[in-house]
C-alpha atoms as a PDB file:
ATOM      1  CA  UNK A   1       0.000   0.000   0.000  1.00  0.00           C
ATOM      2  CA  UNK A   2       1.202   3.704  -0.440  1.00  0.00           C
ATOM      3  CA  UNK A   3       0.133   6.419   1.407  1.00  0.00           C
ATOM      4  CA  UNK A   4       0.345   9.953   0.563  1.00  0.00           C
ATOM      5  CA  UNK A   5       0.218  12.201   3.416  1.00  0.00           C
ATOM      6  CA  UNK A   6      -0.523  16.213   2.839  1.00  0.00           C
ATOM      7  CA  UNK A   7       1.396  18.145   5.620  1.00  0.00           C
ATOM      8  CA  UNK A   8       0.284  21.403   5.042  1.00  0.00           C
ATOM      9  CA  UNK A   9      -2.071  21.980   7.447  1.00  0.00           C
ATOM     10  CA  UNK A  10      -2.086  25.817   6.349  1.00  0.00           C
ATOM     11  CA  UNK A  11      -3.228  24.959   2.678  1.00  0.00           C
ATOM     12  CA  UNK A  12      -6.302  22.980   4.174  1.00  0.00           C
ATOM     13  CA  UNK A  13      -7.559  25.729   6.223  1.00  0.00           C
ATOM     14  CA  UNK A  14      -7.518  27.922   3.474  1.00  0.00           C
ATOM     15  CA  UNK A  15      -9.309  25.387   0.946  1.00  0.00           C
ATOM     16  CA  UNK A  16     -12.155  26.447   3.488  1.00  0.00           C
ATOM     17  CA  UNK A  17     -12.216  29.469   2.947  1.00  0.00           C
ATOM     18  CA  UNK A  18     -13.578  29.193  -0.497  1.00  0.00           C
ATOM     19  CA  UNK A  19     -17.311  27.992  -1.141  1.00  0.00           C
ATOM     20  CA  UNK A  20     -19.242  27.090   1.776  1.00  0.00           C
ATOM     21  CA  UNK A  21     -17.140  27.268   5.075  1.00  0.00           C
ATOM     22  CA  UNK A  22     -19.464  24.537   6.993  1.00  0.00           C
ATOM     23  CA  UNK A  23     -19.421  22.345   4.365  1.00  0.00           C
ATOM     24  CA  UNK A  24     -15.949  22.510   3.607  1.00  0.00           C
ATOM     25  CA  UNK A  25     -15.026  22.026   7.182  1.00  0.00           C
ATOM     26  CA  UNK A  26     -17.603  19.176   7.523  1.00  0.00           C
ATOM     27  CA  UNK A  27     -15.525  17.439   4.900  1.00  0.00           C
ATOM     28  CA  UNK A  28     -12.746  18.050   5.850  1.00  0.00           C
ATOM     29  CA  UNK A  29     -13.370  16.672   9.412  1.00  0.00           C
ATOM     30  CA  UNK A  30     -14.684  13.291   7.664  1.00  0.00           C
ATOM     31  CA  UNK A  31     -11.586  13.437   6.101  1.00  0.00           C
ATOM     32  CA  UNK A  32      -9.546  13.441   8.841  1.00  0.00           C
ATOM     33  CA  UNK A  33     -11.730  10.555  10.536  1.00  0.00           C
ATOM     34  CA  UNK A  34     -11.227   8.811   7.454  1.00  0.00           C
ATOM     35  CA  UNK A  35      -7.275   8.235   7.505  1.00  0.00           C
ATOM     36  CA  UNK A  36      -7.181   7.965  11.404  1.00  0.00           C
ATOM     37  CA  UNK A  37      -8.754   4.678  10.257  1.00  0.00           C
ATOM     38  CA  UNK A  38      -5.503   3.687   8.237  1.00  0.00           C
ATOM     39  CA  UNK A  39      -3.049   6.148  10.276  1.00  0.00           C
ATOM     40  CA  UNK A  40      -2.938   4.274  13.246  1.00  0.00           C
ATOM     41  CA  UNK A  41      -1.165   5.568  16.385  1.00  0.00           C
ATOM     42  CA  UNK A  42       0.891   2.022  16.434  1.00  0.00           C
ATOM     43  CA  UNK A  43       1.798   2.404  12.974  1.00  0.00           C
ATOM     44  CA  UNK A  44       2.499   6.119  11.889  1.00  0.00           C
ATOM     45  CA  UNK A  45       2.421   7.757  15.286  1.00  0.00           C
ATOM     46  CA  UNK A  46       3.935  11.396  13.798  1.00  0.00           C
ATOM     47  CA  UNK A  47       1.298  11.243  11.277  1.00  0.00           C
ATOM     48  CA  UNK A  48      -1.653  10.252  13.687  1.00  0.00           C
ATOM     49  CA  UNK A  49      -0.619  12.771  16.004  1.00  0.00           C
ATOM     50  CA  UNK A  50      -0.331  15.529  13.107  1.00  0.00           C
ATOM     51  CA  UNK A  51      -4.023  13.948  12.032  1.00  0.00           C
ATOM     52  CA  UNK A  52      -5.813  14.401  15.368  1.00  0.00           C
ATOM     53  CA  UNK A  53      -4.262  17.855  15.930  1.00  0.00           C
ATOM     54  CA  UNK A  54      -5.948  18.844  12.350  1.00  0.00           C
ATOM     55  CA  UNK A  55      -9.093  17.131  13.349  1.00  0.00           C
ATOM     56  CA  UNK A  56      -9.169  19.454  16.439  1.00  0.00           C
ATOM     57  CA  UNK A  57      -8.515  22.200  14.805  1.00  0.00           C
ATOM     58  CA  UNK A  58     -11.004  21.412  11.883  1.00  0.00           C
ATOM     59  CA  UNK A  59     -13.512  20.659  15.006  1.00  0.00           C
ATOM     60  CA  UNK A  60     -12.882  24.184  16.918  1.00  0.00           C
ATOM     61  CA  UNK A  61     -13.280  26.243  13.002  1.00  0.00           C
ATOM     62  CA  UNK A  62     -16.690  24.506  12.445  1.00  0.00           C
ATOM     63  CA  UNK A  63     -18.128  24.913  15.471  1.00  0.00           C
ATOM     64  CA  UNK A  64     -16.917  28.516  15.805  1.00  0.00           C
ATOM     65  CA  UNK A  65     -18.193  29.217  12.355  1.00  0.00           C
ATOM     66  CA  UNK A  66     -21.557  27.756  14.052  1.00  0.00           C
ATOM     67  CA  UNK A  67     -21.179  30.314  17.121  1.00  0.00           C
ATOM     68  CA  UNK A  68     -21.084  32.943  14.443  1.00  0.00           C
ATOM     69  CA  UNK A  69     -23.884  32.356  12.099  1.00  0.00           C
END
């Protein structure tokens, strides 16, 4: 198996800036949840830990953007 991993955590928060901002956020959250399921703490722990801390931080922007609208 190969596995590309994106680490530029700055580049996905500003993909949701453009279009819907709850939607993109939404997605990007299931993305997240998505490779946890192959980046496993055992197996890539640098990359699981990078993962979660995006998944927070996706978390926090959606449910400010909530607070806000």
């Amino acid at each position: 198996m190969v596995l590309e991993v994106d680490e530029r955590p700055v580049d996905r928060v500003r993909c949701a800036e453009v279009g819907d901002r709850e939607e993109n956020l939404a997605n990007a959250i299931a993305c997240y949840e998505r490779s946890l399921t192959v980046l496993t703490e055992k197996d890539f722990p640098a990359y699981w830990a990078t993962t979660q801390n995006n998944l927070s931080e996706a978390e926090r922007l959606l449910a400010e953007h909530r607070r806000s609208n």
